[in-house]
C-alpha atoms as a PDB file:
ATOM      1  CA  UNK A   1     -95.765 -43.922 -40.705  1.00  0.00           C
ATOM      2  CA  UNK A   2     -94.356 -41.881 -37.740  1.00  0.00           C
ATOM      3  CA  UNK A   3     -90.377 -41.527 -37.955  1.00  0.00           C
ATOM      4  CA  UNK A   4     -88.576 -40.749 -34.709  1.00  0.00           C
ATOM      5  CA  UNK A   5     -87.485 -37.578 -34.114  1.00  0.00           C
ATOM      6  CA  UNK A   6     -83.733 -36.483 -33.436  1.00  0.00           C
ATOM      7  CA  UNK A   7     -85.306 -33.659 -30.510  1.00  0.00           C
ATOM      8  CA  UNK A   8     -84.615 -35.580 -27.280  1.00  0.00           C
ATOM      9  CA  UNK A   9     -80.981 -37.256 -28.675  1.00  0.00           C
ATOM     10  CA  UNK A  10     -80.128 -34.545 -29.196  1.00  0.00           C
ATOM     11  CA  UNK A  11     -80.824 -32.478 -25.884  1.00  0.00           C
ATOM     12  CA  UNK A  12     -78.236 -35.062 -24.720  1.00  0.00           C
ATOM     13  CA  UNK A  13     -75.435 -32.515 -26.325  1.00  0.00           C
ATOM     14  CA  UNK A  14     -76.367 -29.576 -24.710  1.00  0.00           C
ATOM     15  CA  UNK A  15     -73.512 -30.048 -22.047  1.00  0.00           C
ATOM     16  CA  UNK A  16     -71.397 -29.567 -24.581  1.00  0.00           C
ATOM     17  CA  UNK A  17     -72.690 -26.543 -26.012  1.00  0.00           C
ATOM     18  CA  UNK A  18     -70.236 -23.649 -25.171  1.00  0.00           C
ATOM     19  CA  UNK A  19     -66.398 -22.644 -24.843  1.00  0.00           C
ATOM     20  CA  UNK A  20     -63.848 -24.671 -23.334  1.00  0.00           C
ATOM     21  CA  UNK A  21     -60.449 -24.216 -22.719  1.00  0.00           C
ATOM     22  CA  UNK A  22     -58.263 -27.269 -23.617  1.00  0.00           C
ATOM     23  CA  UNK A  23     -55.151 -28.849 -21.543  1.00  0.00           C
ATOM     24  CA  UNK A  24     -53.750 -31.751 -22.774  1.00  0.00           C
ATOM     25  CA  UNK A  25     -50.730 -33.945 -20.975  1.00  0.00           C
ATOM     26  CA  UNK A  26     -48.764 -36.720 -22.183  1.00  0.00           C
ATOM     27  CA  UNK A  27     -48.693 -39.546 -19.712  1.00  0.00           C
ATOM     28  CA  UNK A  28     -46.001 -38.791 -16.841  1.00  0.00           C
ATOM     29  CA  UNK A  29     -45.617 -35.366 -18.989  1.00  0.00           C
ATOM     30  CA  UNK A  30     -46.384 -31.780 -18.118  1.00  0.00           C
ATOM     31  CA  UNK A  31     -49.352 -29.930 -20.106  1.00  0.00           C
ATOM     32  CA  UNK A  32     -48.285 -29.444 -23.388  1.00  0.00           C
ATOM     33  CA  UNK A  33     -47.332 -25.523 -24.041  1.00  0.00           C
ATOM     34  CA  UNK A  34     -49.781 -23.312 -25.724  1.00  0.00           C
ATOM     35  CA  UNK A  35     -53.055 -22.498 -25.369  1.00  0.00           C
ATOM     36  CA  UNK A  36     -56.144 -24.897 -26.707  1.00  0.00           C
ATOM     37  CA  UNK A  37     -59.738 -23.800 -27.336  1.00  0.00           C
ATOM     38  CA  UNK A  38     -63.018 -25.764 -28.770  1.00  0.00           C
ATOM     39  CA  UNK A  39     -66.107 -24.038 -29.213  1.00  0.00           C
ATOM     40  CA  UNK A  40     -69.457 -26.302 -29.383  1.00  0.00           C
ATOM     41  CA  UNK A  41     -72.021 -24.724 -31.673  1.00  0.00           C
ATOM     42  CA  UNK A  42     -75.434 -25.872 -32.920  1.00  0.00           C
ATOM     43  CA  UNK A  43     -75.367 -26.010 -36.506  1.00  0.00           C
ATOM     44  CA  UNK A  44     -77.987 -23.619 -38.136  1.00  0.00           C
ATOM     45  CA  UNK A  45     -80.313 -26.448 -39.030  1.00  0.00           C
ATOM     46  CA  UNK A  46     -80.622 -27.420 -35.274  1.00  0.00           C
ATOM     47  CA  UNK A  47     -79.586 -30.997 -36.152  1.00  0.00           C
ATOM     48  CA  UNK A  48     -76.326 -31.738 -35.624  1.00  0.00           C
ATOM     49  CA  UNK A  49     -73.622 -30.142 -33.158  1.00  0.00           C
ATOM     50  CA  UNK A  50     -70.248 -28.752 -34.735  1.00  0.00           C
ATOM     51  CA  UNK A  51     -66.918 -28.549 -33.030  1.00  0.00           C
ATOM     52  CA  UNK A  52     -64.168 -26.342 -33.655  1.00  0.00           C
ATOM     53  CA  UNK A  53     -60.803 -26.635 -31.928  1.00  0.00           C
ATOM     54  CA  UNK A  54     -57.724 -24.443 -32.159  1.00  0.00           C
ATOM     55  CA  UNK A  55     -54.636 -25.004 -30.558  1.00  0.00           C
ATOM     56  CA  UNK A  56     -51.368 -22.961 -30.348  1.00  0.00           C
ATOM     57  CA  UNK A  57     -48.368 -24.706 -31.020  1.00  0.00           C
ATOM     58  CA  UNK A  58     -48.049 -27.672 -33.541  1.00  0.00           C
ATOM     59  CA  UNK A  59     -50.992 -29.554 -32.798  1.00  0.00           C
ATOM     60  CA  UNK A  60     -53.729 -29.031 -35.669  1.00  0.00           C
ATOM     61  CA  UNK A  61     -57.036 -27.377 -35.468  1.00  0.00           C
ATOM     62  CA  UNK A  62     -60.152 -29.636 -36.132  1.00  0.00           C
ATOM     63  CA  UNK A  63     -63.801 -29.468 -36.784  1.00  0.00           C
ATOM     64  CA  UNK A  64     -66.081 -32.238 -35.906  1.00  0.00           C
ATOM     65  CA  UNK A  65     -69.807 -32.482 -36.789  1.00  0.00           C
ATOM     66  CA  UNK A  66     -71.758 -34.269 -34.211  1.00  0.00           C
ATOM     67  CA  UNK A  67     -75.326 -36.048 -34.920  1.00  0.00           C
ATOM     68  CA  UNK A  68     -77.488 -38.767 -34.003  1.00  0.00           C
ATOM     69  CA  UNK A  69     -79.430 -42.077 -35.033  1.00  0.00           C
ATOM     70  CA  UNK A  70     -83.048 -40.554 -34.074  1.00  0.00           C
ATOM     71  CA  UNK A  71     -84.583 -44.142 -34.819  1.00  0.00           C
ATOM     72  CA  UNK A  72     -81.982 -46.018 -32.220  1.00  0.00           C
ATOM     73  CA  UNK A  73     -80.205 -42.875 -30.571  1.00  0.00           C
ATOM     74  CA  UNK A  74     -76.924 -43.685 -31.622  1.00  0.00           C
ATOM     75  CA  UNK A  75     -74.250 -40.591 -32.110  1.00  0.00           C
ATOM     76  CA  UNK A  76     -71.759 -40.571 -34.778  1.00  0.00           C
ATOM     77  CA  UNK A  77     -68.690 -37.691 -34.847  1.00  0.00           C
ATOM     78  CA  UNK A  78     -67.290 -36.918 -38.133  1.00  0.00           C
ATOM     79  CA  UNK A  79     -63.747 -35.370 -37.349  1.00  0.00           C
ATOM     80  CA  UNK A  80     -61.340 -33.939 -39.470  1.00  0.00           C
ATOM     81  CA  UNK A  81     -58.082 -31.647 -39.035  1.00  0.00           C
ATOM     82  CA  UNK A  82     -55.387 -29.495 -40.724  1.00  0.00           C
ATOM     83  CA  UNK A  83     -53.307 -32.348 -41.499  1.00  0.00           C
ATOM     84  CA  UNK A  84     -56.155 -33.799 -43.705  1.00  0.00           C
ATOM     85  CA  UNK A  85     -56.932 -36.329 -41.487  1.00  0.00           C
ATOM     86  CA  UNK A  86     -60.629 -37.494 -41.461  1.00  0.00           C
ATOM     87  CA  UNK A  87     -62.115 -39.943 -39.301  1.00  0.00           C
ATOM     88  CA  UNK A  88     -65.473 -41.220 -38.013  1.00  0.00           C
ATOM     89  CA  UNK A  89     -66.132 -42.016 -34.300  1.00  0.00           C
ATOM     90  CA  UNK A  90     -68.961 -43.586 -32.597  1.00  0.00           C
ATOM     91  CA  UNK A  91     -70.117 -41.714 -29.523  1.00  0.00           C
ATOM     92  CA  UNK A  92     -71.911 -41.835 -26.282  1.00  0.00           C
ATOM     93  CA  UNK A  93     -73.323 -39.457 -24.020  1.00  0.00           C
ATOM     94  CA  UNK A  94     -74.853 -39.412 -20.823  1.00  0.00           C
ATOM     95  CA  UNK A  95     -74.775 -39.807 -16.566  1.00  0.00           C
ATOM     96  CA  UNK A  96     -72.305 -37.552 -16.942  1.00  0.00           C
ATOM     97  CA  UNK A  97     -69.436 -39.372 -19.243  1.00  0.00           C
ATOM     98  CA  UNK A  98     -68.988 -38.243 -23.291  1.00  0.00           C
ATOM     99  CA  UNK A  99     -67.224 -41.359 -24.895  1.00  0.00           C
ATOM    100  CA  UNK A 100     -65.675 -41.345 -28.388  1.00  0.00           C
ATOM    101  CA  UNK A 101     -64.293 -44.558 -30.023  1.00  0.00           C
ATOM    102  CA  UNK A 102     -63.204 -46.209 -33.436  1.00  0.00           C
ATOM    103  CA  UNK A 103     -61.975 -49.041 -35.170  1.00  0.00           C
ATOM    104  CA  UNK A 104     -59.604 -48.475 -38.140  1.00  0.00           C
ATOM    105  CA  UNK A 105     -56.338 -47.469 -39.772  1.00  0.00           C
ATOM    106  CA  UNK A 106     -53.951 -46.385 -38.492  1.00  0.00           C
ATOM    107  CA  UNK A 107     -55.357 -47.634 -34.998  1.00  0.00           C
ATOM    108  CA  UNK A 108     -58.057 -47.975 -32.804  1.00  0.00           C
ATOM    109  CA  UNK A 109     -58.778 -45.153 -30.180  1.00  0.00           C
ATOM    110  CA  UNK A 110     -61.374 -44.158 -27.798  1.00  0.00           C
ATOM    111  CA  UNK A 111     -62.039 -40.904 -25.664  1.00  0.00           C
ATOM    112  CA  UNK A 112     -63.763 -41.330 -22.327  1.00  0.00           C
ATOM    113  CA  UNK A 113     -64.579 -37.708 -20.643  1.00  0.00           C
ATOM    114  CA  UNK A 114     -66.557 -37.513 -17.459  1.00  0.00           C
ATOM    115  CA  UNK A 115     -68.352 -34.102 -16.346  1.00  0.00           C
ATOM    116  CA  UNK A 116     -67.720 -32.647 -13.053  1.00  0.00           C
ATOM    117  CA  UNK A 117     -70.876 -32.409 -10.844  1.00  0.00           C
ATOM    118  CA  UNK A 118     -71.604 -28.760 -12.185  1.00  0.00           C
ATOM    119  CA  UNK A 119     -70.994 -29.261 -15.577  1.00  0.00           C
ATOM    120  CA  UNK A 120     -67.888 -26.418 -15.964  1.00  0.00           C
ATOM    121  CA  UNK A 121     -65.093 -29.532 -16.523  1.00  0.00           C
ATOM    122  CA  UNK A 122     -64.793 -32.284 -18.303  1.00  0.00           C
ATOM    123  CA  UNK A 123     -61.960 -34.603 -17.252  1.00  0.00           C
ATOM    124  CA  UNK A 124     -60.625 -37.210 -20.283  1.00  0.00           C
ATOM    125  CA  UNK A 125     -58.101 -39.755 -21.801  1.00  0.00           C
ATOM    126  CA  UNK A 126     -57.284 -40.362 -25.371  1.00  0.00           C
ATOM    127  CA  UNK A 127     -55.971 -43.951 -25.480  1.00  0.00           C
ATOM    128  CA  UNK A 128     -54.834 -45.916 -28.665  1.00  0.00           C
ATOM    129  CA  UNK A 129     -54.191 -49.709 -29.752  1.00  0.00           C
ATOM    130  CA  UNK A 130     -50.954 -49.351 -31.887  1.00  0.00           C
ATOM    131  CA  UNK A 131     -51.455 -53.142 -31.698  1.00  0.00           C
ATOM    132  CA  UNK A 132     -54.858 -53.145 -32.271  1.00  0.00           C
ATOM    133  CA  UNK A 133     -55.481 -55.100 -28.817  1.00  0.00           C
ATOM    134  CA  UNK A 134     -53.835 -53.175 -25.718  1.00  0.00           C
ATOM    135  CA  UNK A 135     -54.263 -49.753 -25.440  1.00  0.00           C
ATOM    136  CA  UNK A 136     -52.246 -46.983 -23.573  1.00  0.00           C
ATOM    137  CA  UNK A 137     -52.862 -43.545 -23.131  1.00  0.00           C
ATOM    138  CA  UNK A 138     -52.384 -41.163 -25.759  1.00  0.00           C
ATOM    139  CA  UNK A 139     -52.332 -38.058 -23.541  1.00  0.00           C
ATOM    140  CA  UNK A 140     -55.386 -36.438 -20.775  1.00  0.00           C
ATOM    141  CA  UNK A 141     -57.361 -34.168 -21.915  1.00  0.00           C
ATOM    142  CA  UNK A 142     -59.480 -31.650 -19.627  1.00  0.00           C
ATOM    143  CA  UNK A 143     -62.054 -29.296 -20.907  1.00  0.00           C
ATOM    144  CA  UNK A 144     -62.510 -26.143 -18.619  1.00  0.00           C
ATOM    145  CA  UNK A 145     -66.005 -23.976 -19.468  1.00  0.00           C
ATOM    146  CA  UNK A 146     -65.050 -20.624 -20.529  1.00  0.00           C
ATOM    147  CA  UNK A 147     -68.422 -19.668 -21.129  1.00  0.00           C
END
């Protein structure tokens, strides 16, 4: 029996694929000080997409592993930090928006990102439910190609 192939999900990432500086802002806030970094990276295997972020200041540095669902193109995001937090998003990408979201302790969030026409920007929000129902923004986040 054929089995679908991951090849054209994961084309989707390419966008991604490169350095970006990182500004986040806290709603009403100015950009938080320090400098911010993430570098997307295929993994050696060619199958799934890794992220490393570094920030300056007291925010903590994270790697994420990005893959996909070949049989349903589905993308999942493992995450996890300094602090030892580890978490598992669902994930969306395409027309130009990159959407992250989960369910789960210690509350929902979700990411929505949307690509500027020539793909050198991406302009987000992190929101959370501390409720579980209603969520507010967590802070902006804007990725800026570096190369």
């Amino acid at each position: 029996m054929d089995q679908p192939t991951a090849e054209q999900a994961l084309k989707k990432l390419e966008p991604l694929v490169g350095t970006w500086k990182l500004t986040a802002t806290p709603p009403g806030g100015e950009p938080w000080p320090g400098e911010g970094r993430a570098i997307f990276e295929w993994h050696e295997s060619g199958a799934h997409l890794i992220e490393r972020s570094t920030v300056d200041d007291e925010v903590p540095d994270g790697v994420s592993i990005i893959g996909c669902d070949a049989a349903n193109g589905t993308y999942y995001q493992l995450y996890s930090d300094d602090r030892g937090v580890c978490r598992v998003y669902e994930m969306s990408i395409g027309d130009g928006e990159w959407k992250l979201w989960r369910e789960g302790e210690p509350f929902p969030q979700r990411f929505t990102g949307r690509f500027d026409d020539d793909g050198r920007a991406i302009v987000g929000r992190w929101e959370k439910a501390e409720d579980e129902t209603n969520y507010t923004i967590d802070f902006d986040l804007t990725y800026t190609r570096v190369e």
